[in-house]
PDB file of N, CA and C in Angstrom:
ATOM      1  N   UNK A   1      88.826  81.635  -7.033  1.00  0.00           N
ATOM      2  CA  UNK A   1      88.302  81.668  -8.384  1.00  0.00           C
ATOM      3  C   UNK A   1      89.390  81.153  -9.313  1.00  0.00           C
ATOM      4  N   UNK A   2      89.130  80.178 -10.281  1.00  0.00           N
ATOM      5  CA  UNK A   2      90.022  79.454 -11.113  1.00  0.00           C
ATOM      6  C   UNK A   2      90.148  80.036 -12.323  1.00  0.00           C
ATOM      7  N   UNK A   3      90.778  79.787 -13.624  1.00  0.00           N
ATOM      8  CA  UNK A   3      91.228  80.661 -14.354  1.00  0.00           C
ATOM      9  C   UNK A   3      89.892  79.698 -15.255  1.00  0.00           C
ATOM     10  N   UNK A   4      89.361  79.096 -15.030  1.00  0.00           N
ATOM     11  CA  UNK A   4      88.364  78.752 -15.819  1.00  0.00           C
ATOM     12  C   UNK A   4      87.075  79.280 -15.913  1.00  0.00           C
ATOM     13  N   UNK A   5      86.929  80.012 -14.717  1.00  0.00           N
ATOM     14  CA  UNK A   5      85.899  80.225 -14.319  1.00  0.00           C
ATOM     15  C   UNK A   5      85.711  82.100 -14.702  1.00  0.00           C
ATOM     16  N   UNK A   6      86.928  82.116 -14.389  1.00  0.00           N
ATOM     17  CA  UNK A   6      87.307  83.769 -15.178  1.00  0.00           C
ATOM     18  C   UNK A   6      87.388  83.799 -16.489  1.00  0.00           C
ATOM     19  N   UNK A   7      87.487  82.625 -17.384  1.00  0.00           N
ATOM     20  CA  UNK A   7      87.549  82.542 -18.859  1.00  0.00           C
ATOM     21  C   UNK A   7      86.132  82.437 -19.276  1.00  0.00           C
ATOM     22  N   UNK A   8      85.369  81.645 -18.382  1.00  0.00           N
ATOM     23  CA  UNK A   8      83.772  81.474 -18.612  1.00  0.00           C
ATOM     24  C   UNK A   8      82.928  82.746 -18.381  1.00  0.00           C
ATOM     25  N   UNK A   9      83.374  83.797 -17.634  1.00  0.00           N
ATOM     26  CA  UNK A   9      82.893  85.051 -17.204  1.00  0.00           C
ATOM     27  C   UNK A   9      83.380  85.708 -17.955  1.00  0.00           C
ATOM     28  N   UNK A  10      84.557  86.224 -18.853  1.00  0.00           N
ATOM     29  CA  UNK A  10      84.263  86.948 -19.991  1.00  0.00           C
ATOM     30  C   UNK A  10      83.976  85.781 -21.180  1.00  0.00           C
ATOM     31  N   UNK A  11      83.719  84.475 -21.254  1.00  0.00           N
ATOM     32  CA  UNK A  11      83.014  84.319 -22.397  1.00  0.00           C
ATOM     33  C   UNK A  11      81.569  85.162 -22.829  1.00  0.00           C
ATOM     34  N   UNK A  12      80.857  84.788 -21.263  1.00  0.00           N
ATOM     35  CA  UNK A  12      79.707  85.154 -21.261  1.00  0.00           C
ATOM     36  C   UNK A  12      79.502  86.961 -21.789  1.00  0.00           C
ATOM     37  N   UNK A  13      80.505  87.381 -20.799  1.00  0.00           N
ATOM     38  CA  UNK A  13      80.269  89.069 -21.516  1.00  0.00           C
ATOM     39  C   UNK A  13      80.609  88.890 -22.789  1.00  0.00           C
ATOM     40  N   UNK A  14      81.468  88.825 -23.658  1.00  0.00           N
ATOM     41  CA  UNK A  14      82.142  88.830 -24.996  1.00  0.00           C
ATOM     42  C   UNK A  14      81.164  88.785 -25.682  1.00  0.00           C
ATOM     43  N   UNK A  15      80.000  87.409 -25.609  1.00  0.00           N
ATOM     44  CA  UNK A  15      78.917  86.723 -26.315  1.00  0.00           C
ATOM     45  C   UNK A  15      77.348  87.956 -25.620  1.00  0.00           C
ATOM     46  N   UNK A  16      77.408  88.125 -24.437  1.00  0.00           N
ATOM     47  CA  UNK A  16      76.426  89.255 -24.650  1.00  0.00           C
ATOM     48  C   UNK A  16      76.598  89.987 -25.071  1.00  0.00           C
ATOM     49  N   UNK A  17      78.158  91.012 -25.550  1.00  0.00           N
ATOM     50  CA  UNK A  17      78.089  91.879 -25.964  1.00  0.00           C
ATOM     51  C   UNK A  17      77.739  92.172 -27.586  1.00  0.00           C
ATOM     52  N   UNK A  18      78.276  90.743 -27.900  1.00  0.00           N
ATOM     53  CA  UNK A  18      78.111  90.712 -29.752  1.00  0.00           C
ATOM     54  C   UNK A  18      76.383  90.738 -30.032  1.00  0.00           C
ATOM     55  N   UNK A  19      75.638  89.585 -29.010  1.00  0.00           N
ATOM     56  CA  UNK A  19      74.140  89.714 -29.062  1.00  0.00           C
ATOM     57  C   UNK A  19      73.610  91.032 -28.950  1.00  0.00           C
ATOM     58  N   UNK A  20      74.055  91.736 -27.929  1.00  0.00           N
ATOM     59  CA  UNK A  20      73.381  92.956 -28.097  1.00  0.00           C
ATOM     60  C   UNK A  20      73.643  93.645 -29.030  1.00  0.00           C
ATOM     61  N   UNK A  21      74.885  94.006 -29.581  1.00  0.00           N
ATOM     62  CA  UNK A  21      75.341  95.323 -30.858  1.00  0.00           C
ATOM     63  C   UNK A  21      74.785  94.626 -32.010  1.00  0.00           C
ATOM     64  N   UNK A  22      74.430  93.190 -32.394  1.00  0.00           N
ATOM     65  CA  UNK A  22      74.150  92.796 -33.593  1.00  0.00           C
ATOM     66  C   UNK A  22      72.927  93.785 -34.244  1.00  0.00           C
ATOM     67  N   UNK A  23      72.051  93.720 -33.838  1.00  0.00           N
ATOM     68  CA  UNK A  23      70.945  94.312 -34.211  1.00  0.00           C
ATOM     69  C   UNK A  23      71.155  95.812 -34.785  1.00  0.00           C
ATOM     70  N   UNK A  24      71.904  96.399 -34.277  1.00  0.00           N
ATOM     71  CA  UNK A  24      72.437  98.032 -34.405  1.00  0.00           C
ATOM     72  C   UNK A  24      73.572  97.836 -35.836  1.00  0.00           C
ATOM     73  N   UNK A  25      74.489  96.652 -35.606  1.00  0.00           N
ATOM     74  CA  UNK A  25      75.601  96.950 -36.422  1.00  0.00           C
ATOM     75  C   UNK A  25      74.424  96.102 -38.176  1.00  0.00           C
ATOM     76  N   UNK A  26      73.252  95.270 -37.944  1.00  0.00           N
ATOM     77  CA  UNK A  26      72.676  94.812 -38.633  1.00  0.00           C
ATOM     78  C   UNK A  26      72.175  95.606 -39.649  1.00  0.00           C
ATOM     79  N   UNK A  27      71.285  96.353 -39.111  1.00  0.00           N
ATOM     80  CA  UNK A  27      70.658  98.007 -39.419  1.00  0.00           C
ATOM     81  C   UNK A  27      71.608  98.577 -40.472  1.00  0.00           C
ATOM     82  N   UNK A  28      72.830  98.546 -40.070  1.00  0.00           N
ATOM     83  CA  UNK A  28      73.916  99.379 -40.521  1.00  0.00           C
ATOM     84  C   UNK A  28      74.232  99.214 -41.688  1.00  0.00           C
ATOM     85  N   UNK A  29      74.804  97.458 -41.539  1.00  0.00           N
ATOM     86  CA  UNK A  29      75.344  97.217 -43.032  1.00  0.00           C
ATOM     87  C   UNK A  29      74.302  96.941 -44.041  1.00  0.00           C
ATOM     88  N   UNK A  30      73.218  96.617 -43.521  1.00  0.00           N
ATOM     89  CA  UNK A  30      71.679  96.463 -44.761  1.00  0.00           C
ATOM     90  C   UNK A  30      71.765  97.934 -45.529  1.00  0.00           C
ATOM     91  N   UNK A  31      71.292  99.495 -44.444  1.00  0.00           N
ATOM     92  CA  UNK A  31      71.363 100.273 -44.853  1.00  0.00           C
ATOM     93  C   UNK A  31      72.314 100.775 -45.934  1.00  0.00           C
ATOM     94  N   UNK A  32      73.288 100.462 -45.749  1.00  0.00           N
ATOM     95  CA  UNK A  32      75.026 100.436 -46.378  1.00  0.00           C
ATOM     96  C   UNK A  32      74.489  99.888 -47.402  1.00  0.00           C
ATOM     97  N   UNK A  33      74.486  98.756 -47.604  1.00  0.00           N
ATOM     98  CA  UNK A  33      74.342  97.908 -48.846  1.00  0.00           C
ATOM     99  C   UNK A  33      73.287  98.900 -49.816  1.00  0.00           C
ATOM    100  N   UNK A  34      72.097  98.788 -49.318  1.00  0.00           N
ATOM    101  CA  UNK A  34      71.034  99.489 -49.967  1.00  0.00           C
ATOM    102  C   UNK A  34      71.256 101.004 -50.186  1.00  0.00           C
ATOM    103  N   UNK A  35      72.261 101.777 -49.817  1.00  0.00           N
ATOM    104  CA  UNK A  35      72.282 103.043 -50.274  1.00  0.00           C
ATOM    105  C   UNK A  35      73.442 102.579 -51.447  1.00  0.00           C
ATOM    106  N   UNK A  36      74.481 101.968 -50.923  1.00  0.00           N
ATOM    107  CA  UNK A  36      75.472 101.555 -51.973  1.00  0.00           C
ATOM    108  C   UNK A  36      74.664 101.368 -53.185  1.00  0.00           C
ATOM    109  N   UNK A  37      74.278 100.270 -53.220  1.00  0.00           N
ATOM    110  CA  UNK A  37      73.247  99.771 -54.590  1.00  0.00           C
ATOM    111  C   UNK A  37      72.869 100.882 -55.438  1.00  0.00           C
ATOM    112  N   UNK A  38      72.142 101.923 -54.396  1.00  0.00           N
ATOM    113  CA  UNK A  38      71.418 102.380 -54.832  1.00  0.00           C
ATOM    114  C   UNK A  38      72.572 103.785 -55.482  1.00  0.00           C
ATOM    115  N   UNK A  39      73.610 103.984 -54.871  1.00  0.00           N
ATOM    116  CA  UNK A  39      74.581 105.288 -55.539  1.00  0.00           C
ATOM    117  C   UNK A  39      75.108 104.477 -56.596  1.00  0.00           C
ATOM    118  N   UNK A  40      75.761 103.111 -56.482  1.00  0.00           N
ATOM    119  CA  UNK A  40      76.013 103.079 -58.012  1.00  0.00           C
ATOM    120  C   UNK A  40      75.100 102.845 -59.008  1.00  0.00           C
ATOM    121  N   UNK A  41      73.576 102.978 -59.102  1.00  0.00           N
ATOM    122  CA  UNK A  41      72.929 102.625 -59.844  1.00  0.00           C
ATOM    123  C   UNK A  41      72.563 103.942 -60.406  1.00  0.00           C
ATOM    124  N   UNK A  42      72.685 105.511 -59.596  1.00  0.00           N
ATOM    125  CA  UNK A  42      72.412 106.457 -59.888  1.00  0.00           C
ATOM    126  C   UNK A  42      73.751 107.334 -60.273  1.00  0.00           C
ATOM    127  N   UNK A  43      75.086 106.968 -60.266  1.00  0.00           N
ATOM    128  CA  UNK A  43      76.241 107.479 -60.320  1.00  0.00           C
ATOM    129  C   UNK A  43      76.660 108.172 -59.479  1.00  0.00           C
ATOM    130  N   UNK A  44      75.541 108.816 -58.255  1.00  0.00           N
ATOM    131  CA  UNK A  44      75.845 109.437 -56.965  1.00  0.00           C
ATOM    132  C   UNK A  44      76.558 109.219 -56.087  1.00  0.00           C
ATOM    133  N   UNK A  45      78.042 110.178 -55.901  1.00  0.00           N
ATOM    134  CA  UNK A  45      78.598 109.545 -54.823  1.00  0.00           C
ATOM    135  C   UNK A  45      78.749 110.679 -54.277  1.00  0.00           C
ATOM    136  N   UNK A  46      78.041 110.740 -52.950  1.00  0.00           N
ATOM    137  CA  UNK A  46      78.345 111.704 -51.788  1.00  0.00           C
ATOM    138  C   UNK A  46      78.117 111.647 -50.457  1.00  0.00           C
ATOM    139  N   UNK A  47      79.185 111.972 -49.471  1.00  0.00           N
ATOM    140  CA  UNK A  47      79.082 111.182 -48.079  1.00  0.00           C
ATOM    141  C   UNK A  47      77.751 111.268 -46.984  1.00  0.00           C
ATOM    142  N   UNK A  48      77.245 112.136 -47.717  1.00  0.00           N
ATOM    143  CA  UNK A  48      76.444 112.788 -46.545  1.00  0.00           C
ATOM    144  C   UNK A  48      74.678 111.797 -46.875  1.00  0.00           C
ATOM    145  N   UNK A  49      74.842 111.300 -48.241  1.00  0.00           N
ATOM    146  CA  UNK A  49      73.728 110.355 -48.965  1.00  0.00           C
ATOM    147  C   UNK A  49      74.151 108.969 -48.376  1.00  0.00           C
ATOM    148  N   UNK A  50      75.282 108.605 -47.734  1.00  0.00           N
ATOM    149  CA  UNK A  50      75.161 107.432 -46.866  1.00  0.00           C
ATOM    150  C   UNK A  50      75.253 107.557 -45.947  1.00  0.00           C
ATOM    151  N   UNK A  51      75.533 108.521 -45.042  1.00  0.00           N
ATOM    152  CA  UNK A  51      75.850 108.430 -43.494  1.00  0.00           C
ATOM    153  C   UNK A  51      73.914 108.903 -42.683  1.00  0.00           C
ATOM    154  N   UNK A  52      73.246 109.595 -44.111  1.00  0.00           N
ATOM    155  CA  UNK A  52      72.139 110.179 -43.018  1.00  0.00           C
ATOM    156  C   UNK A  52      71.354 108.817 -42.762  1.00  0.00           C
ATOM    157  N   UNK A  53      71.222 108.266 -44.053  1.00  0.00           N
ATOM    158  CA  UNK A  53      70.095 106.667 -43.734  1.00  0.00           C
ATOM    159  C   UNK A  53      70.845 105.897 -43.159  1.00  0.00           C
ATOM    160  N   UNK A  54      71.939 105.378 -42.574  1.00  0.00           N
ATOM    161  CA  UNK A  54      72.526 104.631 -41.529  1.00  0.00           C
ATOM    162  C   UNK A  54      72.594 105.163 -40.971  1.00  0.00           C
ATOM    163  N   UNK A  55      72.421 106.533 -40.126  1.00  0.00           N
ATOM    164  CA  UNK A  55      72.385 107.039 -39.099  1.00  0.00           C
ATOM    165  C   UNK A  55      70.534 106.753 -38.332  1.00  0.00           C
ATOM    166  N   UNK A  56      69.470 107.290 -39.347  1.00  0.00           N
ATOM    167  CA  UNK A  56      68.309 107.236 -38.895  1.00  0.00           C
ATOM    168  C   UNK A  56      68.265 105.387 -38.800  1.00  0.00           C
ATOM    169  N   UNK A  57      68.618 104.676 -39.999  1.00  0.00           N
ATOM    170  CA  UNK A  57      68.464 103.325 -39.424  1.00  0.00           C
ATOM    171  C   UNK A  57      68.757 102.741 -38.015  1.00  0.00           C
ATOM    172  N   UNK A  58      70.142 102.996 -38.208  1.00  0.00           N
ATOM    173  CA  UNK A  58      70.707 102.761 -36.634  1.00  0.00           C
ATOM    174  C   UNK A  58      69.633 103.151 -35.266  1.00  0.00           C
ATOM    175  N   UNK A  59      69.295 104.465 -35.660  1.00  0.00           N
ATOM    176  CA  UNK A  59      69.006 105.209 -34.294  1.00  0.00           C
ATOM    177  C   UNK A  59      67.098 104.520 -34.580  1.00  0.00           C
ATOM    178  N   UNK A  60      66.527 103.976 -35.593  1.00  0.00           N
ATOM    179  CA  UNK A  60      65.170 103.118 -35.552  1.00  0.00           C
ATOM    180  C   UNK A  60      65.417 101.980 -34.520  1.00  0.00           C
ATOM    181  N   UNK A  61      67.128 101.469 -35.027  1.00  0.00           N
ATOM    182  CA  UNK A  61      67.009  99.777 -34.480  1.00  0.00           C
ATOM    183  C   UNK A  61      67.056 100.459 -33.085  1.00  0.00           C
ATOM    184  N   UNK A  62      68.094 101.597 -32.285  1.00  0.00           N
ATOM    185  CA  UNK A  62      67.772 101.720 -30.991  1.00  0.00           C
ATOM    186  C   UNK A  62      66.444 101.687 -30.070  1.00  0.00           C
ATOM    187  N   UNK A  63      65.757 102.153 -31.115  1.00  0.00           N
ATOM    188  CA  UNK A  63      64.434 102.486 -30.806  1.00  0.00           C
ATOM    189  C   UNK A  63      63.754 101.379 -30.336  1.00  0.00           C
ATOM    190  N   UNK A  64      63.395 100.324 -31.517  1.00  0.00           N
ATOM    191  CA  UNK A  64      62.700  99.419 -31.365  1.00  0.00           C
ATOM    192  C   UNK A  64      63.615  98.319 -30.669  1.00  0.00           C
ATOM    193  N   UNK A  65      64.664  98.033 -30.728  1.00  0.00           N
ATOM    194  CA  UNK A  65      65.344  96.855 -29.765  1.00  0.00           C
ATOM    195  C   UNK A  65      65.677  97.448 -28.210  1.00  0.00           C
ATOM    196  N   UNK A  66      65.549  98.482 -27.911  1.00  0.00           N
ATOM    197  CA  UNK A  66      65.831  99.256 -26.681  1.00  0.00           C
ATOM    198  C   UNK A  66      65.293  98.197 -25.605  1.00  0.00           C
ATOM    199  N   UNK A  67      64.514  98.015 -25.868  1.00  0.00           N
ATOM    200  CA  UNK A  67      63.529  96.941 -25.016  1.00  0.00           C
ATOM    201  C   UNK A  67      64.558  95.619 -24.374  1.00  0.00           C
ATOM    202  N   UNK A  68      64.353  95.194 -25.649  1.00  0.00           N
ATOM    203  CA  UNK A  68      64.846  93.483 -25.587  1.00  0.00           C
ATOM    204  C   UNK A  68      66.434  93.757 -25.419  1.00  0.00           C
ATOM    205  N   UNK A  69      67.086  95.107 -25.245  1.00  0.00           N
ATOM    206  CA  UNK A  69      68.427  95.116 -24.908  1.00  0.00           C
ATOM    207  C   UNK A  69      68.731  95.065 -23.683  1.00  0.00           C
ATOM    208  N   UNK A  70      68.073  95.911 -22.954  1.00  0.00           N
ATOM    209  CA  UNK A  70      68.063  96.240 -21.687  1.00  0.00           C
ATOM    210  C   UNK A  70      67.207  95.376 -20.795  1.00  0.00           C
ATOM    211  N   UNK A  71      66.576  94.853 -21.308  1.00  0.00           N
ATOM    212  CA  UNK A  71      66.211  92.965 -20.240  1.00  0.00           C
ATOM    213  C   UNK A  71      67.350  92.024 -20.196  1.00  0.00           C
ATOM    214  N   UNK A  72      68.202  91.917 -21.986  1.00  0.00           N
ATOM    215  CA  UNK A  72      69.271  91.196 -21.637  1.00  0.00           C
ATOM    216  C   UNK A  72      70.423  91.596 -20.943  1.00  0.00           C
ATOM    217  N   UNK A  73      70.718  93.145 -21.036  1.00  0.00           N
ATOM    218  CA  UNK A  73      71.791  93.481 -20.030  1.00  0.00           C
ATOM    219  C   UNK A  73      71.442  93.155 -18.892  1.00  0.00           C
ATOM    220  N   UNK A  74      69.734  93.701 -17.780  1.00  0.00           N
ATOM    221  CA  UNK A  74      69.894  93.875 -16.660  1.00  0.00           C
ATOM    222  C   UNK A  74      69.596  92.061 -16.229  1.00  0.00           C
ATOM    223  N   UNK A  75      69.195  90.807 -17.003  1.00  0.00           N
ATOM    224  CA  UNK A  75      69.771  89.890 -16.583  1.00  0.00           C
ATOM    225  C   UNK A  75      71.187  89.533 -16.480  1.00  0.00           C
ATOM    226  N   UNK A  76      72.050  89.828 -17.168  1.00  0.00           N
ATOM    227  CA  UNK A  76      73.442  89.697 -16.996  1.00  0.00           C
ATOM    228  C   UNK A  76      74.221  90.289 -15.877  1.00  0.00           C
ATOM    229  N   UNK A  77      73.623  91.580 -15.392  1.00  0.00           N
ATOM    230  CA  UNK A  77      73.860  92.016 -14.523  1.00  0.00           C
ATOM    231  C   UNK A  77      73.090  91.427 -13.062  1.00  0.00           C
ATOM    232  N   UNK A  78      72.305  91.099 -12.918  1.00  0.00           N
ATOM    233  CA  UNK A  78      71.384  90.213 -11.731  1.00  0.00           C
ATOM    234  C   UNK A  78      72.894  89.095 -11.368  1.00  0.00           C
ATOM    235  N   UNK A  79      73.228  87.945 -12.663  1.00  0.00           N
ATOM    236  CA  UNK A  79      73.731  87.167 -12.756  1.00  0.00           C
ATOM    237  C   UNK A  79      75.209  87.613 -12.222  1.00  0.00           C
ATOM    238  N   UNK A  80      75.531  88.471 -12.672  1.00  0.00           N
ATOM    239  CA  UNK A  80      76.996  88.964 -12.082  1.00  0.00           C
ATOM    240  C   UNK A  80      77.093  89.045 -10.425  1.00  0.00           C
ATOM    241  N   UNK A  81      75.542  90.160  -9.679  1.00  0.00           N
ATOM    242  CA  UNK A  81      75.812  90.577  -8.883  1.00  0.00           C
ATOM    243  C   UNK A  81      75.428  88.951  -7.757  1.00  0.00           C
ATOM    244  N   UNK A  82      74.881  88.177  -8.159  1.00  0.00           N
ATOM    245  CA  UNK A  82      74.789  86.627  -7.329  1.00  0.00           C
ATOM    246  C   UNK A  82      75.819  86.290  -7.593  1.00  0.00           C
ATOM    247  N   UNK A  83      77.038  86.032  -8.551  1.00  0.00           N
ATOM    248  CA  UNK A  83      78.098  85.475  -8.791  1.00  0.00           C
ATOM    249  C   UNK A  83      78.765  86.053  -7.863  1.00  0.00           C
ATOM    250  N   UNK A  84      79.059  87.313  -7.960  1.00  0.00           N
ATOM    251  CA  UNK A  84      79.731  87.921  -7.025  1.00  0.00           C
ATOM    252  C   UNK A  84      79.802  88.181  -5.347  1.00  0.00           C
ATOM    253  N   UNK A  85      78.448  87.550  -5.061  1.00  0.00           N
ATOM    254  CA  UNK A  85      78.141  87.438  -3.671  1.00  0.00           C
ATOM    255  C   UNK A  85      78.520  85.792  -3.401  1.00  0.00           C
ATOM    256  N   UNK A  86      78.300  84.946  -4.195  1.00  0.00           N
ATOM    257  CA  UNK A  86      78.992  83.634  -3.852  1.00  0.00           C
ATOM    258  C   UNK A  86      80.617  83.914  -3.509  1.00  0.00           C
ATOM    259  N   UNK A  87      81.344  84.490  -4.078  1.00  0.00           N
ATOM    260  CA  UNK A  87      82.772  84.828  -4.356  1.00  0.00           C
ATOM    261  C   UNK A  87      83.141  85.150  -2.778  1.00  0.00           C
ATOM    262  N   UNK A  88      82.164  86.236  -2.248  1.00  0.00           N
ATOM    263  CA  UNK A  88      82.424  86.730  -0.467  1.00  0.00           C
ATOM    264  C   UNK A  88      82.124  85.435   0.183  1.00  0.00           C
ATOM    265  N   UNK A  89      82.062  84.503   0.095  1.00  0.00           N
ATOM    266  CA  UNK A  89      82.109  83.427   0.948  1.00  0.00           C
ATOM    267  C   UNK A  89      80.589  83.433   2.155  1.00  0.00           C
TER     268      UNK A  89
END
């Protein structure tokens, strides 16, 4: 195995991993923004008025992307475990 080929194998993880968390870390900063907005527009500042709606956001996007996450992991993983059987010769 060449050092290219090991650079191309964590490209690939690096880049699935950002595809998958996007959606979760997406959720996050929208929520963020929109409670922000919304505390300085009301003078409210208290931690527990931003952490609960980025928490339920977050845990919606799990919900509904759960799906389309776990098809793209367990192809990546298919792909690993054939890579890895070429490797045994």
């Amino acid at each position: 195995m060449s050092v290219g080929d090991i650079s191309d194998a964590v490209r690939g993880m690096l880049m699935l991993t950002l595809l998958v968390v996007t959606p979760f870390l997406a959720a996050a900063m929208l929520t963020s923004l929109i409670v922000g907005v919304m505390q300085a527009a009301t003078r409210i500042n208290d931690l527990t008025l931003s952490f609960v709606p980025r928490f339920a956001a977050v845990l919606l996007a799990a919900y509904l992307a759960e799906a389309w996450a776990v098809t793209h992991l367990a192809a990546y993983i298919e792909r690993s475990i054939i890579a890895a059987r070429g490797l045994g010769g």
